[in-house]
Protein backbone atom coordinates (compact mmCIF):
# COMPACT_ATOMS: atom_id res chain seq x y z
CA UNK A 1 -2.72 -13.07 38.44
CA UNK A 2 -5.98 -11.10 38.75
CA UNK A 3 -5.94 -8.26 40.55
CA UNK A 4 -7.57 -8.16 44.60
CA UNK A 5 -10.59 -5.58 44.71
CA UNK A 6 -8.68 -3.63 47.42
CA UNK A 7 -6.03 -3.14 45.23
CA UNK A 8 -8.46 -1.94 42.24
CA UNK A 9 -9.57 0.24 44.91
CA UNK A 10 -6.66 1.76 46.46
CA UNK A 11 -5.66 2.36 42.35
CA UNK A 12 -8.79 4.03 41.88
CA UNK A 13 -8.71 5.90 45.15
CA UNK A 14 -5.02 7.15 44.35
CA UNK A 15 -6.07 8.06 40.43
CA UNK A 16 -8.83 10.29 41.84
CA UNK A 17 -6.67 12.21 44.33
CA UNK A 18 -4.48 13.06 41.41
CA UNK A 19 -6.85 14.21 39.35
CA UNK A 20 -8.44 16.40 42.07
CA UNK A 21 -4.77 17.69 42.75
CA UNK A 22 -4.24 18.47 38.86
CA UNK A 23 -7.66 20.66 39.47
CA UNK A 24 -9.44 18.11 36.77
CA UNK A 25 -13.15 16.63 36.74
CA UNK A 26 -14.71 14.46 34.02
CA UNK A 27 -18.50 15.12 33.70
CA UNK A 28 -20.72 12.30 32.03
CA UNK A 29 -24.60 11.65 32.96
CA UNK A 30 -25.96 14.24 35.12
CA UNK A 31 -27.91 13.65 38.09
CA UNK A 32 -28.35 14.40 41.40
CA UNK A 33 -25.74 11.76 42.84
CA UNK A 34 -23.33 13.28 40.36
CA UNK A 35 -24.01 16.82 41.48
CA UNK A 36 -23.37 15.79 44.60
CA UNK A 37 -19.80 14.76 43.85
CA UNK A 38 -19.39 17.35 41.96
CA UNK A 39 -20.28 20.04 44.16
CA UNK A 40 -17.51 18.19 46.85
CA UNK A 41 -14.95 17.90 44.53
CA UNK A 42 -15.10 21.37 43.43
CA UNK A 43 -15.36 22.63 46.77
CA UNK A 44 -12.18 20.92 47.85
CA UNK A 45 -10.36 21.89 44.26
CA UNK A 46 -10.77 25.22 45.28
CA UNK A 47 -9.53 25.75 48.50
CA UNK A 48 -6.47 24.28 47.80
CA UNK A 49 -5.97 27.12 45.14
CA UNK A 50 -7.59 29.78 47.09
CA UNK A 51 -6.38 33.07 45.61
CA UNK A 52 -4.04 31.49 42.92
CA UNK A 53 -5.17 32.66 39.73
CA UNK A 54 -2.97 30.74 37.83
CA UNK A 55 -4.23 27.53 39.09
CA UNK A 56 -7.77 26.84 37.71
CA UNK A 57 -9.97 24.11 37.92
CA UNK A 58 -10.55 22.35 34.45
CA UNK A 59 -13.65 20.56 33.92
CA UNK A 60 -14.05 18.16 30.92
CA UNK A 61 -17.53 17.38 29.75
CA UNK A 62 -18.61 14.89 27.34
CA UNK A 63 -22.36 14.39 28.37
CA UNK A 64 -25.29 13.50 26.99
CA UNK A 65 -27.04 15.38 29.45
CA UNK A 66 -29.38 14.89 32.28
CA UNK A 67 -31.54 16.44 34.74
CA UNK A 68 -31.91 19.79 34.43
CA UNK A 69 -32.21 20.63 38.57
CA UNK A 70 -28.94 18.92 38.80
CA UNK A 71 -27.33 20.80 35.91
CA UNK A 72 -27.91 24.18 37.86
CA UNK A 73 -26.84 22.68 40.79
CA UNK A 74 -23.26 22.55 39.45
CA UNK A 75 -23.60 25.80 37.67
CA UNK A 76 -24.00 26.87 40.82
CA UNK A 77 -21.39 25.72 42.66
CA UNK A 78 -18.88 26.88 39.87
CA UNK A 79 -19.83 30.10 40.48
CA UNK A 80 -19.62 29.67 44.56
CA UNK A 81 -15.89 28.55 43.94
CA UNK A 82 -15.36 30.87 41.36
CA UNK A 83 -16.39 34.06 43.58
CA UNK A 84 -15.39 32.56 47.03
CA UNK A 85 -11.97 31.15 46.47
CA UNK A 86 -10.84 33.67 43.39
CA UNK A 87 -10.18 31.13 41.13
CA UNK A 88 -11.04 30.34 37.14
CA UNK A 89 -12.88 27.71 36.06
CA UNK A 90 -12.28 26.19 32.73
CA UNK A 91 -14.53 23.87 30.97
CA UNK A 92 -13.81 21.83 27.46
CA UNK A 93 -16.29 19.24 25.31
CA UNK A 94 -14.34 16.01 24.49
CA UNK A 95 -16.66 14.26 22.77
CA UNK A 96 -19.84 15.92 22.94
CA UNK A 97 -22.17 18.49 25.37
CA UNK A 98 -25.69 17.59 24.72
CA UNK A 99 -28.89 18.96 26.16
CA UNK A 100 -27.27 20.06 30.21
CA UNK A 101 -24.18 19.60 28.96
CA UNK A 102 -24.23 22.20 26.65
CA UNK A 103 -25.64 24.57 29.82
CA UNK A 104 -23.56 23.31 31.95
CA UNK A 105 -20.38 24.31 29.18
CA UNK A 106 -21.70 27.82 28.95
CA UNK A 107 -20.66 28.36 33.08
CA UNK A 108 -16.69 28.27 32.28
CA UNK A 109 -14.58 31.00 32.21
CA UNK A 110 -12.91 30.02 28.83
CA UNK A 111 -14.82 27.15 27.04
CA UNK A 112 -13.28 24.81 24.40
CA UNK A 113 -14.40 22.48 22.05
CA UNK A 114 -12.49 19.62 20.65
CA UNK A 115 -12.38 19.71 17.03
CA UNK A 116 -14.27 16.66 16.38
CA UNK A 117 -16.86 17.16 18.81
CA UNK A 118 -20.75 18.11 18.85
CA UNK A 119 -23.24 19.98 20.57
CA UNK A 120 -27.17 19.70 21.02
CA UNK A 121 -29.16 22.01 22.21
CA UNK A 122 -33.05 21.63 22.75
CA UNK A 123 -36.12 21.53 24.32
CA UNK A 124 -35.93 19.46 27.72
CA UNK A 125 -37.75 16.40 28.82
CA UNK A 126 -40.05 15.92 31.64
CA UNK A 127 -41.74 13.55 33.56
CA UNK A 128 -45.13 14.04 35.43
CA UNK A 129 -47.29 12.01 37.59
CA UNK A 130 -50.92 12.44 38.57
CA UNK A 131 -53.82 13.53 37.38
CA UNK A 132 -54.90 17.11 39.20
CA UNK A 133 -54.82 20.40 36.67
CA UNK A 134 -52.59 21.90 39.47
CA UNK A 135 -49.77 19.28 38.40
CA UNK A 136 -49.80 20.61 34.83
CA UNK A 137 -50.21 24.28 35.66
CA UNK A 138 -46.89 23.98 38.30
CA UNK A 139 -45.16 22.26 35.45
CA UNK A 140 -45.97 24.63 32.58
CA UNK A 141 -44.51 27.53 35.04
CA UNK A 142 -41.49 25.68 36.08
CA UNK A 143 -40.68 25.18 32.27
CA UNK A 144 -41.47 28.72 31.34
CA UNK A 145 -38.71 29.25 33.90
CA UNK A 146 -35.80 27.31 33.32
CA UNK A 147 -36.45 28.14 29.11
CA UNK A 148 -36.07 32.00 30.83
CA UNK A 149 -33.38 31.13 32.48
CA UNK A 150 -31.47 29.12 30.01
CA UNK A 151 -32.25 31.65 27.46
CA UNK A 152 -31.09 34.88 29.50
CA UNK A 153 -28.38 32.83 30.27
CA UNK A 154 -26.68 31.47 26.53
CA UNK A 155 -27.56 35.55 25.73
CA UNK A 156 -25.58 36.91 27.88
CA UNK A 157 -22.79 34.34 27.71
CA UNK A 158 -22.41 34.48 24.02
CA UNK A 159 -22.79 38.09 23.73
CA UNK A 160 -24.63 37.78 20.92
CA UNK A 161 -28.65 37.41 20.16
CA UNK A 162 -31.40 38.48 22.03
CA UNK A 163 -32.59 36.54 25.07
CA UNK A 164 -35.54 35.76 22.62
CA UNK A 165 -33.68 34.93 19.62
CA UNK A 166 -32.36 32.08 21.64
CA UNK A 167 -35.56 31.16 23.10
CA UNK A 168 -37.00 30.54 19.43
CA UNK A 169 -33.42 28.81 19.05
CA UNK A 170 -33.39 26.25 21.46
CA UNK A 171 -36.88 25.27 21.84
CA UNK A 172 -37.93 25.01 18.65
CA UNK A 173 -39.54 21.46 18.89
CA UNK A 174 -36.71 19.43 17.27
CA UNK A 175 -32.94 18.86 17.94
CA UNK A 176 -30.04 21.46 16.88
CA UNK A 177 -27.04 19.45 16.80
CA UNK A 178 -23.75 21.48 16.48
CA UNK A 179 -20.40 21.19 15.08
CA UNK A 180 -17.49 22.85 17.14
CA UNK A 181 -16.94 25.66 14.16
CA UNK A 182 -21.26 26.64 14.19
CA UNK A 183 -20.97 26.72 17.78
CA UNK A 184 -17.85 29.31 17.69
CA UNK A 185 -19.76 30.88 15.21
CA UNK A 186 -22.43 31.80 17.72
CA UNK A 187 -20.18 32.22 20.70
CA UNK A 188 -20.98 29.04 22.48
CA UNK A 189 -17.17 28.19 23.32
CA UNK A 190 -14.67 31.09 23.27
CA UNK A 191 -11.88 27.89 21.03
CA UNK A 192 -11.59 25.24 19.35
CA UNK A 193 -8.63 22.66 19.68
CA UNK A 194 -6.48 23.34 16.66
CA UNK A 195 -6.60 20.02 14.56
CA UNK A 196 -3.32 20.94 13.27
CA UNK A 197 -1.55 21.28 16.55
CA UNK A 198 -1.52 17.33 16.67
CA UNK A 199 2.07 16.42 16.62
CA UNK A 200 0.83 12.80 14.82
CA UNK A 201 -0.68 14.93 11.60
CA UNK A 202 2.43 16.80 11.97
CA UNK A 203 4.82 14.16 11.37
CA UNK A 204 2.06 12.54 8.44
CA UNK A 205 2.33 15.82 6.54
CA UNK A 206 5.75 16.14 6.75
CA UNK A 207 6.42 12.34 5.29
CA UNK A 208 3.77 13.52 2.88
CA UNK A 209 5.52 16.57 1.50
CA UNK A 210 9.14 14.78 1.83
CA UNK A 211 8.00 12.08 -0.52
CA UNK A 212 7.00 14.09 -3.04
């Protein structure tokens, strides 16, 4: 018998206050709606842990990116909770962190990358309507400004490289897509998920070695 949309509401309703009660958010496409819920949910995350360190907030990101005023939006709210309410923020890639995601990553406490997943880091998109010089001239100085940002930003975080090492890095003109191990290499997540703590290739490599 199929299912009444209240009742796929009330389920969904219910899964979402459990999540937000196990301190867990799931970031996808970024945009401004989503920063908007993102911003609330953290908000609320955090008060209810308020001073308990060993309670943080865990967000998992498998993005393909998005719009960069909404990335920092987030960013910033991480660190309002973070420095408000006392509390650590954790954020992991399952799946992949491209373009804001891989920004947005760099604003955890302790970052963690599955072992099967990617980064990309690049040059960001933009679109611009009109035709008056001034149009170009504010954009060319808004994107001299997030690239100083961003750069300042994966420098400091990484603790490794010059602010301008990453600059040529990242907006080189093309693409740099990541495995987990290259971007522990340059300090980009702090782990990654040991393949061999999966208790199903346990159990294969112990049939494996029994049978021989």
């Amino acid at each position: 018998m199929a299912m009444r949309i209240e009742d796929l509401i009330r389920q969904y309703n219910a899964r979402r206050d459990e999540l937000d009660r196990q301190g867990a958010y799931f970031v996808g496409d970024i945009n401004p709606d989503e920063a908007e819920r993102f911003s609330k949910s953290m908000l609320l995350m955090a008060m209810e842990r308020h001073g308990i360190a060993d309670r943080p907030l865990t967000i998992y990101v498998n993005s393909g990116g998005g719009a960069v005023g909404a990335g920092f939006a987030m960013i910033e709210m991480i660190q309002k909770v973070r420095a408000t309410y006392g509390i650590r923020v954790n954020t992991i890639v399952t799946g992949y962190a491209y373009s804001m995601g891989a920004i947005l990553l760099q604003a955890g406490d302790w970052r963690t990358m599955g072992y099967f997943s990617t980064m990309m880091i690049h040059s960001g998109s933009w679109v611009i309507s009109g035709e008056d010089e001034k149009i170009f001239k504010d954009y060319h100085k808004l994107s001299d400004l997030y690239q100083k940002i961003v750069s300042e930003l994966f420098a400091r975080r990484t603790g490794k490289h010059t602010p301008g090492w990453w600059h040529r890095f990242i907006y080189s003109g093309h693409d740099r897509f990541l495995s987990a191990q290259e971007c522990l290499k340059l300090g980009l997540v702090d782990e990654i998920a040991d393949l061999e703590s999966w208790p199903i290739l346990r159990s294969r490599a112990a049939e494996t070695a029994s049978s021989r």
